[in-house]
C-alpha atoms as a PDB file:
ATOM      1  CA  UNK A   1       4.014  29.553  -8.764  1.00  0.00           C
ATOM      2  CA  UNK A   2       1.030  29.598  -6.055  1.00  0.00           C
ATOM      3  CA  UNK A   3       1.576  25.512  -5.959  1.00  0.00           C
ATOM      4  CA  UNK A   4       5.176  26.250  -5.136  1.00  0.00           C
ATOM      5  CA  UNK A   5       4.825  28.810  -2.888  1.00  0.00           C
ATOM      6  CA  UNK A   6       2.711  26.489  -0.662  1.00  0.00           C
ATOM      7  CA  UNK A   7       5.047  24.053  -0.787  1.00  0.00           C
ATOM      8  CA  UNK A   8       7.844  26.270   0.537  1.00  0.00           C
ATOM      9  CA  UNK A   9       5.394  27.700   3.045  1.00  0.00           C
ATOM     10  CA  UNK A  10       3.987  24.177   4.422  1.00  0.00           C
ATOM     11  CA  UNK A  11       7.623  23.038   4.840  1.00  0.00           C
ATOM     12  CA  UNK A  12       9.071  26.376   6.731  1.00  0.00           C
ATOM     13  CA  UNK A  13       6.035  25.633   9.065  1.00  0.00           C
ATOM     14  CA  UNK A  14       7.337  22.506   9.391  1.00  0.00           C
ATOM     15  CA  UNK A  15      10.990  23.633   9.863  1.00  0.00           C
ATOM     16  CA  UNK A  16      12.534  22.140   7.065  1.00  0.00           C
ATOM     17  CA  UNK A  17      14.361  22.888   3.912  1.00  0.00           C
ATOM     18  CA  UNK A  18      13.385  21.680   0.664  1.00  0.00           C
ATOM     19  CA  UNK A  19      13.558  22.787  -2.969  1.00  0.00           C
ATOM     20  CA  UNK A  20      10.526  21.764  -5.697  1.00  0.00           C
ATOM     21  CA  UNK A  21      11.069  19.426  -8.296  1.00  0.00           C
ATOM     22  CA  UNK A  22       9.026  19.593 -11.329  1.00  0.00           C
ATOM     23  CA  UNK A  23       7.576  15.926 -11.921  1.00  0.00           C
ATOM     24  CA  UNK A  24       5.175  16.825 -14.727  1.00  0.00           C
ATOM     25  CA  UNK A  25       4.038  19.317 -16.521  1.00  0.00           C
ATOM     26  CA  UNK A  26       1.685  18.751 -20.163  1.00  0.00           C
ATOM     27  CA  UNK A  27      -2.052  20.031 -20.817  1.00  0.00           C
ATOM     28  CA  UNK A  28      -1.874  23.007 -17.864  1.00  0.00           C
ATOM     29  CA  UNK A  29      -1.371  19.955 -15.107  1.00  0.00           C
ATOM     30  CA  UNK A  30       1.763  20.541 -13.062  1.00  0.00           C
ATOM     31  CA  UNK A  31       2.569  18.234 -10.452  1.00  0.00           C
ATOM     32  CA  UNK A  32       6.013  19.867  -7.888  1.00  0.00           C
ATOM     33  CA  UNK A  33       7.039  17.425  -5.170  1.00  0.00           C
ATOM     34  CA  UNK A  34       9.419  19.001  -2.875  1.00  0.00           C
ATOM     35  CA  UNK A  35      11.668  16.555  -0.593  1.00  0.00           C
ATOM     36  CA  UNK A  36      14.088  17.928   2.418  1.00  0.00           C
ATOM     37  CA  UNK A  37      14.511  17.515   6.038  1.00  0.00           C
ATOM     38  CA  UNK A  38      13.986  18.927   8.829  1.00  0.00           C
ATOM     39  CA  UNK A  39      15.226  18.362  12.573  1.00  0.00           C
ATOM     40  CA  UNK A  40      13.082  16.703  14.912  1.00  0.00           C
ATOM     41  CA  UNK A  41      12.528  18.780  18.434  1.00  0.00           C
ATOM     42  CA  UNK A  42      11.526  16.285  20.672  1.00  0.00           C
ATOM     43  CA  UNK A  43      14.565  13.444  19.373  1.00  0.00           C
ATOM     44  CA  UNK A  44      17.538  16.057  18.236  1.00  0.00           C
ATOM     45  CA  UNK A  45      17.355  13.959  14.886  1.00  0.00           C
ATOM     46  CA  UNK A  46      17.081  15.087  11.276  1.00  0.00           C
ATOM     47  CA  UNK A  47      13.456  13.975   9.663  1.00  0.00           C
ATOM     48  CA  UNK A  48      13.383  13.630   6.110  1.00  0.00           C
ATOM     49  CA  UNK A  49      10.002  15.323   4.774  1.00  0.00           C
ATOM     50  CA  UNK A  50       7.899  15.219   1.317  1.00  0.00           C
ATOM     51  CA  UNK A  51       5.026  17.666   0.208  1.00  0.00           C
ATOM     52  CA  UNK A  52       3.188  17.057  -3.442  1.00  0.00           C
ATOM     53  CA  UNK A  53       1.218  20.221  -5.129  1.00  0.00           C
ATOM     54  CA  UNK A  54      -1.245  19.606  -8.194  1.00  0.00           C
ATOM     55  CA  UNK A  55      -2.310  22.254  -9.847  1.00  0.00           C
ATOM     56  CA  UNK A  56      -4.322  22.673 -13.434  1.00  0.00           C
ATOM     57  CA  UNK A  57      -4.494  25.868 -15.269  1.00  0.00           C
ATOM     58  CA  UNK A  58      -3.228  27.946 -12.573  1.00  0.00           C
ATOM     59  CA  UNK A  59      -4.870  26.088  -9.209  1.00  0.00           C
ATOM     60  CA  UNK A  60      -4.421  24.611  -6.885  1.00  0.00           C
ATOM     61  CA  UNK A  61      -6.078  21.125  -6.602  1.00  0.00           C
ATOM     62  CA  UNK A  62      -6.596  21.401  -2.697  1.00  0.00           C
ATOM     63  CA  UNK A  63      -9.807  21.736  -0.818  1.00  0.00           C
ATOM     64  CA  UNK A  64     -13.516  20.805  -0.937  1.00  0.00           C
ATOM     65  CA  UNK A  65     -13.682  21.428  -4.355  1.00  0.00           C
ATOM     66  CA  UNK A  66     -11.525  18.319  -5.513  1.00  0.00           C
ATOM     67  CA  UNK A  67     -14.322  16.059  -3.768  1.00  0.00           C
ATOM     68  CA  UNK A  68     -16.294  16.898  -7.039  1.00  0.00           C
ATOM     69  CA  UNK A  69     -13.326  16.128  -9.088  1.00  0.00           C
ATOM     70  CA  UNK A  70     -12.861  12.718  -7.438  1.00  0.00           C
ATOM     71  CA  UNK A  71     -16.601  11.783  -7.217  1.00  0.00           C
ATOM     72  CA  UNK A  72     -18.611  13.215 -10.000  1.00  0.00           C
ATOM     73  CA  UNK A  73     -20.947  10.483  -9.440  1.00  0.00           C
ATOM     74  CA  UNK A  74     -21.790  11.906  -6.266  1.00  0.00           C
ATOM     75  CA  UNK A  75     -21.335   8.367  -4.411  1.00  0.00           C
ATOM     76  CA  UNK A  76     -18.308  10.216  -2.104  1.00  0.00           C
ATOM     77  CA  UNK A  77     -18.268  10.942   1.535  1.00  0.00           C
ATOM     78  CA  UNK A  78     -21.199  12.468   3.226  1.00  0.00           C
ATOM     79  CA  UNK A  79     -19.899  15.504   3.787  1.00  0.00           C
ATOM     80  CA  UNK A  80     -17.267  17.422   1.324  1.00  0.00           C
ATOM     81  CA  UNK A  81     -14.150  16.407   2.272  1.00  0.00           C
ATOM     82  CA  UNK A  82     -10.897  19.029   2.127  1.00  0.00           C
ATOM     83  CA  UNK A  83      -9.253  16.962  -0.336  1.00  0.00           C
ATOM     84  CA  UNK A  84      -5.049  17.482  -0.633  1.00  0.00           C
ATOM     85  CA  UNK A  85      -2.566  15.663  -2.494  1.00  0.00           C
ATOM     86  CA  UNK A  86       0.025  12.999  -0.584  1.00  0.00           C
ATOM     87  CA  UNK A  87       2.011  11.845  -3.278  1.00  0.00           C
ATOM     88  CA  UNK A  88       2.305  11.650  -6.769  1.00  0.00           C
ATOM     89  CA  UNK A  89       4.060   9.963  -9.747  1.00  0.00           C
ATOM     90  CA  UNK A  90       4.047  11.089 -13.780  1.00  0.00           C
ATOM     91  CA  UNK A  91       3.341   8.208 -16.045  1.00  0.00           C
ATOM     92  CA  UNK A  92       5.352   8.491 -19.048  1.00  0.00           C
ATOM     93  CA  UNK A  93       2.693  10.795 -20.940  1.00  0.00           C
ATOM     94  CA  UNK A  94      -0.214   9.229 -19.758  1.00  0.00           C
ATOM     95  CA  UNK A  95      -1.297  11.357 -16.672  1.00  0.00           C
ATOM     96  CA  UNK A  96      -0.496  11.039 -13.007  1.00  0.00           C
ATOM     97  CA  UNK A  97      -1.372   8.879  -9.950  1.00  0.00           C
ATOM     98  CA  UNK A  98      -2.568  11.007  -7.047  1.00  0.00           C
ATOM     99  CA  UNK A  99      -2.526  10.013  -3.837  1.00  0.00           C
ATOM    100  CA  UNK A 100      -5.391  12.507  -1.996  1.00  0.00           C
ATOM    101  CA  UNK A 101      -6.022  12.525   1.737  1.00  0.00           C
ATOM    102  CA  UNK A 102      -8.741  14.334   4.058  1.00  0.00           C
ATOM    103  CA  UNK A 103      -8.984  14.506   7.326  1.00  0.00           C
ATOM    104  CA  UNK A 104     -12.401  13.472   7.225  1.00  0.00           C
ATOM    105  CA  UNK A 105     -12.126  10.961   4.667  1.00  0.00           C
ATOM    106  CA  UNK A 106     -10.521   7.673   3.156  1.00  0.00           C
ATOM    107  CA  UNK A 107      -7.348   8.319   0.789  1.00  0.00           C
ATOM    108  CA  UNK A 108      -8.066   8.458  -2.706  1.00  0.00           C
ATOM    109  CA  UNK A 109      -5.638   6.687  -5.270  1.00  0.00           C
ATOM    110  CA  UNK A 110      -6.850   8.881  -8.330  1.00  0.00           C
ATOM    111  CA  UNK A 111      -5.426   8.459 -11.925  1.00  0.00           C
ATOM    112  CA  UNK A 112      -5.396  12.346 -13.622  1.00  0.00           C
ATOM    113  CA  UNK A 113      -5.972  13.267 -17.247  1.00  0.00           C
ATOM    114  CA  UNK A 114      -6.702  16.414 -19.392  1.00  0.00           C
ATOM    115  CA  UNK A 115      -8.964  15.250 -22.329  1.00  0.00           C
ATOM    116  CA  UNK A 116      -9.888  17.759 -24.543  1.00  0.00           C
ATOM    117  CA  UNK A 117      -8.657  20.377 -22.128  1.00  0.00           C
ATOM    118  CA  UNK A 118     -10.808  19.432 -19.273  1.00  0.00           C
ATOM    119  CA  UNK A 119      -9.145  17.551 -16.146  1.00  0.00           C
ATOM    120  CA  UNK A 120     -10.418  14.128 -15.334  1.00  0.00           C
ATOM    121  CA  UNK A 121     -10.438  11.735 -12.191  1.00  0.00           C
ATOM    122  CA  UNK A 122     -10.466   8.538 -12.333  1.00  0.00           C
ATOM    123  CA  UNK A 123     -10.407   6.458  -8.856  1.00  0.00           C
ATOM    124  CA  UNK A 124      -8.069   3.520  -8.750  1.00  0.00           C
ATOM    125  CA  UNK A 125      -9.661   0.408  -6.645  1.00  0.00           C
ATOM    126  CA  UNK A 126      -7.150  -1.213  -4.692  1.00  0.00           C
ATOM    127  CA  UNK A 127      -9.657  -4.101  -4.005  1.00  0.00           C
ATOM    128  CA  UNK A 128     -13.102  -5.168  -4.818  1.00  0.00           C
ATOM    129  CA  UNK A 129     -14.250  -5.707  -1.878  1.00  0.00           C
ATOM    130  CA  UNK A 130     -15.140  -1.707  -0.685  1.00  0.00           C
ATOM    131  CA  UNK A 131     -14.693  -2.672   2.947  1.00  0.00           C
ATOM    132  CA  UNK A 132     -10.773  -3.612   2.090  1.00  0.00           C
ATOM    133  CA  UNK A 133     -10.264  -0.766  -0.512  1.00  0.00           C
ATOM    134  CA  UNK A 134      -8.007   1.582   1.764  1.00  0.00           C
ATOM    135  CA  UNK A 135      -4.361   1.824   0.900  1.00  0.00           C
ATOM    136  CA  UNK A 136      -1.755   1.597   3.728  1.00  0.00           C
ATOM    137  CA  UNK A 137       0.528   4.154   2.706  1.00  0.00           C
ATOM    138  CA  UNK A 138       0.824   7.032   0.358  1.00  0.00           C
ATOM    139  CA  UNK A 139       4.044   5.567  -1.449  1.00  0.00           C
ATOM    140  CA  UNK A 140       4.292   4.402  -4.930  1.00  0.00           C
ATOM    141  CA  UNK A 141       6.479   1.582  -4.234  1.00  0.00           C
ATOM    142  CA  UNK A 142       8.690  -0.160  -7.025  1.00  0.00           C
ATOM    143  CA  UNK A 143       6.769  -3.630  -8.410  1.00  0.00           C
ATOM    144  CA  UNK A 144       9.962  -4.809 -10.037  1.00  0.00           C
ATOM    145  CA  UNK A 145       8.247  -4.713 -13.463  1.00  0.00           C
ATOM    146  CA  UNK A 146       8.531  -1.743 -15.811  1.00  0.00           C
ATOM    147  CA  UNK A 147       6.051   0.079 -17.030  1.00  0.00           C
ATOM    148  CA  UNK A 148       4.226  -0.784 -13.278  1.00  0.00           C
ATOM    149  CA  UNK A 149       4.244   0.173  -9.615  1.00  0.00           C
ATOM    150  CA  UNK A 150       3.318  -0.960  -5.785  1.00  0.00           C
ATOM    151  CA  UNK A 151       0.896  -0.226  -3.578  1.00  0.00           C
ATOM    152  CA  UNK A 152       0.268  -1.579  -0.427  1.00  0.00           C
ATOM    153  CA  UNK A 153      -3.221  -1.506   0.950  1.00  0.00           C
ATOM    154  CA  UNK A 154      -4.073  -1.222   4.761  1.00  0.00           C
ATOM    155  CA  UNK A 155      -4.904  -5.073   4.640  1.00  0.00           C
ATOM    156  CA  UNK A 156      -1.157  -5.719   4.099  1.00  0.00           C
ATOM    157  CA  UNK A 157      -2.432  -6.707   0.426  1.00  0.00           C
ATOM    158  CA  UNK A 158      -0.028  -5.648  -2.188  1.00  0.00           C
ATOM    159  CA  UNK A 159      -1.360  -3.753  -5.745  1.00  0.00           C
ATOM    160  CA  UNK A 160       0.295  -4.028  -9.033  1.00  0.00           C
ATOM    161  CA  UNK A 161      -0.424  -1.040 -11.490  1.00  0.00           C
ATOM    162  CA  UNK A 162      -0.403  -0.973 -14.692  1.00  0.00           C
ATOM    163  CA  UNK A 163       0.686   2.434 -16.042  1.00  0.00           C
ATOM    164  CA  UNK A 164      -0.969   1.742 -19.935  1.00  0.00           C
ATOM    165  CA  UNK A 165      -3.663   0.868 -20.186  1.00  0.00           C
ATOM    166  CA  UNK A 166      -4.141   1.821 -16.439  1.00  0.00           C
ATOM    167  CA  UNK A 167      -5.019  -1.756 -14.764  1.00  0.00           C
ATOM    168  CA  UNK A 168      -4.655  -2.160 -10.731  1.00  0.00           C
ATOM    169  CA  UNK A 169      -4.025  -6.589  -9.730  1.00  0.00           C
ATOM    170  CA  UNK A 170      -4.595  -7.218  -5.916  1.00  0.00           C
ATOM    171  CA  UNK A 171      -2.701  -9.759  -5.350  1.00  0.00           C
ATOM    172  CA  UNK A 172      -3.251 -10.382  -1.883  1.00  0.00           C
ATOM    173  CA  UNK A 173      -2.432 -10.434   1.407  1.00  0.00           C
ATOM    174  CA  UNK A 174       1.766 -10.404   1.517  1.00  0.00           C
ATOM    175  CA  UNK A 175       5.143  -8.431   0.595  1.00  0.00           C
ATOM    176  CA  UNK A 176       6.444  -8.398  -2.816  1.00  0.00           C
ATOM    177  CA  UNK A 177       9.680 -10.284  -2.787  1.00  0.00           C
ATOM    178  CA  UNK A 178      10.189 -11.119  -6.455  1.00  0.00           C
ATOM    179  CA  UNK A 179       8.186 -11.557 -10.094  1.00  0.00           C
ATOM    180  CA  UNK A 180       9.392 -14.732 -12.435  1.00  0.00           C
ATOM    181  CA  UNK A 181       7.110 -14.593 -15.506  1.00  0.00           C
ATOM    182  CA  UNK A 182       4.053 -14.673 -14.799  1.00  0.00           C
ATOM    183  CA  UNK A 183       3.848 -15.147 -11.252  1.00  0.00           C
ATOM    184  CA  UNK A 184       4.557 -13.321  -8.321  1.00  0.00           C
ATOM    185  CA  UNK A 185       6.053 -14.403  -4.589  1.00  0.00           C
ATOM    186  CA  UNK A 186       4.889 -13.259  -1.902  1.00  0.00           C
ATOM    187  CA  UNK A 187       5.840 -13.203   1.891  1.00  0.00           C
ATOM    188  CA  UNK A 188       3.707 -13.045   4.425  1.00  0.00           C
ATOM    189  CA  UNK A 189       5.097 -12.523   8.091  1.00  0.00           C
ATOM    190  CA  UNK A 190       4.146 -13.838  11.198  1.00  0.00           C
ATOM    191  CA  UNK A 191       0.784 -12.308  12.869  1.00  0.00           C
ATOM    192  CA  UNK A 192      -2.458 -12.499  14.292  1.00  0.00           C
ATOM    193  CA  UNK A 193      -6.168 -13.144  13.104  1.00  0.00           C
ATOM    194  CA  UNK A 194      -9.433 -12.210  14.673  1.00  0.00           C
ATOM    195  CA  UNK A 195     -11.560 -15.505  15.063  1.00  0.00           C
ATOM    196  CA  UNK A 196     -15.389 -15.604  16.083  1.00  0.00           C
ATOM    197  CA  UNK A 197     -16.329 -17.955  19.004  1.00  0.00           C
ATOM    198  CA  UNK A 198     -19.810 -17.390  19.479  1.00  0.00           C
ATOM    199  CA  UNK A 199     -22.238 -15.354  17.228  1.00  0.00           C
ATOM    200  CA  UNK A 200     -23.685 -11.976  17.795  1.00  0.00           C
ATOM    201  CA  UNK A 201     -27.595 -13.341  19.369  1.00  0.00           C
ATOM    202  CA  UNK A 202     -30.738 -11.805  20.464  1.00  0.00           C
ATOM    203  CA  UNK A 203     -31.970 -12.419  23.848  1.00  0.00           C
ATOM    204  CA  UNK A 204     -34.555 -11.810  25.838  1.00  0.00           C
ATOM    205  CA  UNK A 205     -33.626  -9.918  29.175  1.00  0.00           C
ATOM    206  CA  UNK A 206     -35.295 -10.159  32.880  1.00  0.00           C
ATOM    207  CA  UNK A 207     -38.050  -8.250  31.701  1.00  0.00           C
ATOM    208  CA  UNK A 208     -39.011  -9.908  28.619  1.00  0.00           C
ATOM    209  CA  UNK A 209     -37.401  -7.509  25.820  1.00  0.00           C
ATOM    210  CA  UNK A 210     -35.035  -8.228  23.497  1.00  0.00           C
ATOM    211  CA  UNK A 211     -31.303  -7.398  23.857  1.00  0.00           C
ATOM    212  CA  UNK A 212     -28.403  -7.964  21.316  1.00  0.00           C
ATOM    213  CA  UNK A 213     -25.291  -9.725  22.759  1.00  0.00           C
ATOM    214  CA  UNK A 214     -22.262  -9.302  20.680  1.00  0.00           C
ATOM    215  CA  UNK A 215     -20.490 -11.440  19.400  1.00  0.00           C
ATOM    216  CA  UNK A 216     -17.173 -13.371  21.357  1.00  0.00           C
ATOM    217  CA  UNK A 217     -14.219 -12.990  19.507  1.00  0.00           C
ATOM    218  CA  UNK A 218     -10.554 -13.497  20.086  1.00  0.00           C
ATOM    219  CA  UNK A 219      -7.272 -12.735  18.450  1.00  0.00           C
ATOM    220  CA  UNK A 220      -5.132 -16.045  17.301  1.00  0.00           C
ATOM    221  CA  UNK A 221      -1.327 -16.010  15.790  1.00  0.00           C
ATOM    222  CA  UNK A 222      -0.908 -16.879  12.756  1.00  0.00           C
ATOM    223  CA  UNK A 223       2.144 -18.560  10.484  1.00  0.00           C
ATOM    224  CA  UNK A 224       4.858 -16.995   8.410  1.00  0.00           C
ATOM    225  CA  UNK A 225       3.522 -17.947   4.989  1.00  0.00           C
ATOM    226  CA  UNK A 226       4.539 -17.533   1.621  1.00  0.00           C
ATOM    227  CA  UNK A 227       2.753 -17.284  -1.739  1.00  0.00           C
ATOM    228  CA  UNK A 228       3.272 -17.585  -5.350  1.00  0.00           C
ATOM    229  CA  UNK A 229       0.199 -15.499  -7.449  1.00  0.00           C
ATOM    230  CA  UNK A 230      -0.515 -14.904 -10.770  1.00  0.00           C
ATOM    231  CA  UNK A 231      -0.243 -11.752 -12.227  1.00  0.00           C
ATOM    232  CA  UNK A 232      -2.942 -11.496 -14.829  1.00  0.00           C
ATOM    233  CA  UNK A 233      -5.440 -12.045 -11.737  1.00  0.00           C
ATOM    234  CA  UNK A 234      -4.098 -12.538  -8.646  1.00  0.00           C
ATOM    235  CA  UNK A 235      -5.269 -15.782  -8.202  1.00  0.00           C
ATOM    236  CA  UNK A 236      -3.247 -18.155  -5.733  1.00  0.00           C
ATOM    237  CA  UNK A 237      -1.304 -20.990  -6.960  1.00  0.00           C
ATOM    238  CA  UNK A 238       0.639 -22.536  -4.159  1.00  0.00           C
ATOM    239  CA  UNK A 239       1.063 -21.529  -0.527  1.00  0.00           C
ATOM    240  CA  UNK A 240       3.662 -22.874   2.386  1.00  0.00           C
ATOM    241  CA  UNK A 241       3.047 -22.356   5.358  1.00  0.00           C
ATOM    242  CA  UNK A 242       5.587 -22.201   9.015  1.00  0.00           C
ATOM    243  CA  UNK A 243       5.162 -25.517  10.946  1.00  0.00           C
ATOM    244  CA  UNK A 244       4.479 -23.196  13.929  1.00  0.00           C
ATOM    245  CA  UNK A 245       4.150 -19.371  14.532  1.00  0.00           C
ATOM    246  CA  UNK A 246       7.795 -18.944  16.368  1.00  0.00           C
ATOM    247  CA  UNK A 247       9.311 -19.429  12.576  1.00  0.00           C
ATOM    248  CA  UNK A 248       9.928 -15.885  11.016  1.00  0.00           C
ATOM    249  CA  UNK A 249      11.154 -13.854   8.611  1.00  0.00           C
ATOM    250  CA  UNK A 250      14.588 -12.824   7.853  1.00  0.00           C
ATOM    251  CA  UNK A 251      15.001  -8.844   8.406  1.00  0.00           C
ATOM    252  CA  UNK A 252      14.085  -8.264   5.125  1.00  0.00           C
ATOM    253  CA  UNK A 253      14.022  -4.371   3.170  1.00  0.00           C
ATOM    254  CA  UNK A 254      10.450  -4.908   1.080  1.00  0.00           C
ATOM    255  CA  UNK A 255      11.528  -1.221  -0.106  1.00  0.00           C
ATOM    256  CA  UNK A 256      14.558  -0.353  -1.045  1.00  0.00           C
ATOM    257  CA  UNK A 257      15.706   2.827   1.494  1.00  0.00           C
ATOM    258  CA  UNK A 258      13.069   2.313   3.316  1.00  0.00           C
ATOM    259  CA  UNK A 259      15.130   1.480   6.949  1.00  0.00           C
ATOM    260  CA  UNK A 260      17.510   3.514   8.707  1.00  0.00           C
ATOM    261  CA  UNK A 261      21.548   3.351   8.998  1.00  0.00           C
ATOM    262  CA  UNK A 262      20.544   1.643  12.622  1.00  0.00           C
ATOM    263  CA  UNK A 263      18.385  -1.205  11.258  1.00  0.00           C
ATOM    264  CA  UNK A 264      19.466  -4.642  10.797  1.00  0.00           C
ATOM    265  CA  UNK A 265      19.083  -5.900   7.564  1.00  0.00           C
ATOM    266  CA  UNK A 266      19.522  -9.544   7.027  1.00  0.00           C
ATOM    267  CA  UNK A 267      18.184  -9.340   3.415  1.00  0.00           C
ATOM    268  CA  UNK A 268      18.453  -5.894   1.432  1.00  0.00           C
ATOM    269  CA  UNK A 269      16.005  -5.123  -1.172  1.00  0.00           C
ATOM    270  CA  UNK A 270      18.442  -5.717  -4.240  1.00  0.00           C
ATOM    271  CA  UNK A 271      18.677  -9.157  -2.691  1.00  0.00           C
ATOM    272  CA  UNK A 272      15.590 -10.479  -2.229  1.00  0.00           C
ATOM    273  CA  UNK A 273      14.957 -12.537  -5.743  1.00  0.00           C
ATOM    274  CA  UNK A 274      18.033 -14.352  -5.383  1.00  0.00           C
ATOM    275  CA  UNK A 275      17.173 -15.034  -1.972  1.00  0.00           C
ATOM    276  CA  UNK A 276      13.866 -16.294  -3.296  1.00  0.00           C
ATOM    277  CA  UNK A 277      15.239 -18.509  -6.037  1.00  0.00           C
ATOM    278  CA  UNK A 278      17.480 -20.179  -3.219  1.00  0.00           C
ATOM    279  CA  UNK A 279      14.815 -20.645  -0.427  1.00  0.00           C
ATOM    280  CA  UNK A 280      11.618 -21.237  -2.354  1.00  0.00           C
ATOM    281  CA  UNK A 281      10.992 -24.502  -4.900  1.00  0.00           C
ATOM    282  CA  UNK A 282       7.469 -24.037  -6.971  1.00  0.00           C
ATOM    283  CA  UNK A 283       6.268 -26.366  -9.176  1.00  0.00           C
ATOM    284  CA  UNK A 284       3.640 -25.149 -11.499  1.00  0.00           C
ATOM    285  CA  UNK A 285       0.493 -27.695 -12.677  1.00  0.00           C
ATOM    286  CA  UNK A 286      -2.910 -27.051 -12.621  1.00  0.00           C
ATOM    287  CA  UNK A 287      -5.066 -25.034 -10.397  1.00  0.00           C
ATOM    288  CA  UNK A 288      -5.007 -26.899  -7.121  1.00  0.00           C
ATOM    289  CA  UNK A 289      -2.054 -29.016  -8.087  1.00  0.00           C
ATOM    290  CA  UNK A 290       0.483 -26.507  -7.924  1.00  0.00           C
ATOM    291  CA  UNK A 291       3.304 -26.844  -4.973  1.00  0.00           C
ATOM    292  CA  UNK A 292       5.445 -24.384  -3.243  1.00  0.00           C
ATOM    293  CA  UNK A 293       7.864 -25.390  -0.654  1.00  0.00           C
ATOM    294  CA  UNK A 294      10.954 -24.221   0.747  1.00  0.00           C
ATOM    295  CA  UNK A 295      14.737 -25.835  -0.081  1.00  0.00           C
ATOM    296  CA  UNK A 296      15.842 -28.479   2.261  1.00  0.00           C
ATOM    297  CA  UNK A 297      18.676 -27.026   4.026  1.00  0.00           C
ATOM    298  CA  UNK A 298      17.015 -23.692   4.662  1.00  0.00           C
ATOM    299  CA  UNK A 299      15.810 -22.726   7.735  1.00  0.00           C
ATOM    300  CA  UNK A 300      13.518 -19.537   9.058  1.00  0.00           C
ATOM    301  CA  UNK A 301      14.839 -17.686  11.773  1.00  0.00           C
ATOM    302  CA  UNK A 302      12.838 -18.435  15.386  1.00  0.00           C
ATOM    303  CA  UNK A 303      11.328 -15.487  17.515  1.00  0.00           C
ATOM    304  CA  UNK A 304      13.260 -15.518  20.469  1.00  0.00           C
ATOM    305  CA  UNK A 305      11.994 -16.689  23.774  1.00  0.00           C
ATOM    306  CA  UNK A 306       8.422 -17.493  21.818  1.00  0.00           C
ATOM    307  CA  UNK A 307       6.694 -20.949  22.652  1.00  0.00           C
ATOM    308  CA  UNK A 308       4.741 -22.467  19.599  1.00  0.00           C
ATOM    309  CA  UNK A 309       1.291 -21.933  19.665  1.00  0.00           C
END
């Protein structure tokens, strides 16, 4: 009851009706995500809007308290973080994933358990590398795979998870656009990359003491690529890459409902394996043998009024 009170009270601050669903309930853990809308003041338009309560045994897992609960090693953030839940997703009878944000502190993607009546934490790494392991969104995303689901990190790198036993695959930078066996395709649009031109260096200054001169860097585009992974460990097999960074592509729904009435869609989600198996060729072999390349006849769309780079 005290979870779903907040809930209602959160979302009448907000404006915005809503009504609690129960998304699990076993061992005293309750998870209630409430979805409505509300109208926007500024635009006139209707907003839709999502609030997630966690609570074991009665309370509510909200505040500094659940920095404990998500770092009993102690390695968390300096200070104790007010820790709430963004999100949250029952896994068949094996716990829940937890999205928990601070605003003083990463999100934590946080797999819960009672064992032996006593709640455990256990963080999810969405990389290896701890400078990269930030998710992008709080969304569990669908990974066309059963028994799994997407993340996206805020490298653009999409996460495979494995509900039982609980198993997270980066598979790198890219969108999910379709899963055949044991591989994975990836697309990954048009941008930009930060490139070094000369090193960070110590120099002496007019008065003999040493100065540090950062380093010169500058932002460079870079191609519309796509990428075919494995699944087991997200190891590359084949890449193609645009001729030139004009080539994009297609309007394409990575999520399905994720784009408004308005948007253009040239792809929908429901559509994008078939529209894989017609524009993409791979042909497996051994590492660094493999080939991907797209089907004669099929063309990218070009960025209007862009000159090649």
């Amino acid at each position: 009851m005290r979870a779903r009170r907040a809930l209602i009270l959160i979302l009448s601050l907000l404006g915005a009706s809503a009504a609690a669903d129960t998304v699990y309930n076993r061992d005293g853990l309750v998870v209630e995500v409430s979805a409505g809308s509300r109208q926007d003041w500024n635009t006139g338009q209707r907003q839709h809007t999502r609030a997630t309560a966690i609570t074991f045994q009665g309370k509510t897992l909200c505040g500094n308290d659940v920095t404990d609960l998500l770092y009993p090693d102690g390695n968390g953030p300096p200070r104790r973080a007010f820790y709430c839940p963004n999100g949250a997703m029952a896994l068949d009878g094996a716990g829940v994933l937890a999205f928990f944000t601070s605003g003083s502190a990463d999100t934590v993607l946080a797999h819960l358990q009672v064992v032996n009546g006593s709640l455990r934490a256990q963080r999810v790494d969405v990389s290896k590398d701890p400078g990269r392991n930030k998710v992008q969104v709080t969304r569990f995303l669908d990974a066309r795979l059963p028994g799994w689901t997407r993340v996206e990190t805020a490298w653009n790198e999409t996460v495979l998870i494995r509900h039982a036993p609980l198993q997270a695959n980066n598979l790198g930078p890219g969108r999910l656009l379709d899963i055949d066996g044991d591989v994975a395709y990836l697309a990954v649009p048009a941008g930009s990359k930060v490139i070094e031109i000369e090193p960070t260096k110590r120099v002496k200054d007019a008065y003999g003491y040493m100065q540090i001169v950062p380093a010169v860097t500058k932002f460079v585009p870079t191609p519309t690529a796509f990428r075919v992974v494995r699944l087991a460990d997200g190891r590359e097999l084949a890449r193609w890459e645009a001729k030139d960074t004009c080539q994009q592509l297609p309007a394409m729904q990575f999520d399905p409902g994720s784009s408004s009435v308005s948007s253009k869609i040239d792809v929908p989600y429901e559509d994008l394996p078939a529209w894989r198996a017609k524009a993409l060729r791979f042909t497996p072999g051994p590492p660094g043998k493999a080939t991907l390349r797209m089907t004669p006849g099929v063309e990218l769309p070009h960025k209007p009024h862009c000159t090649p780079a």
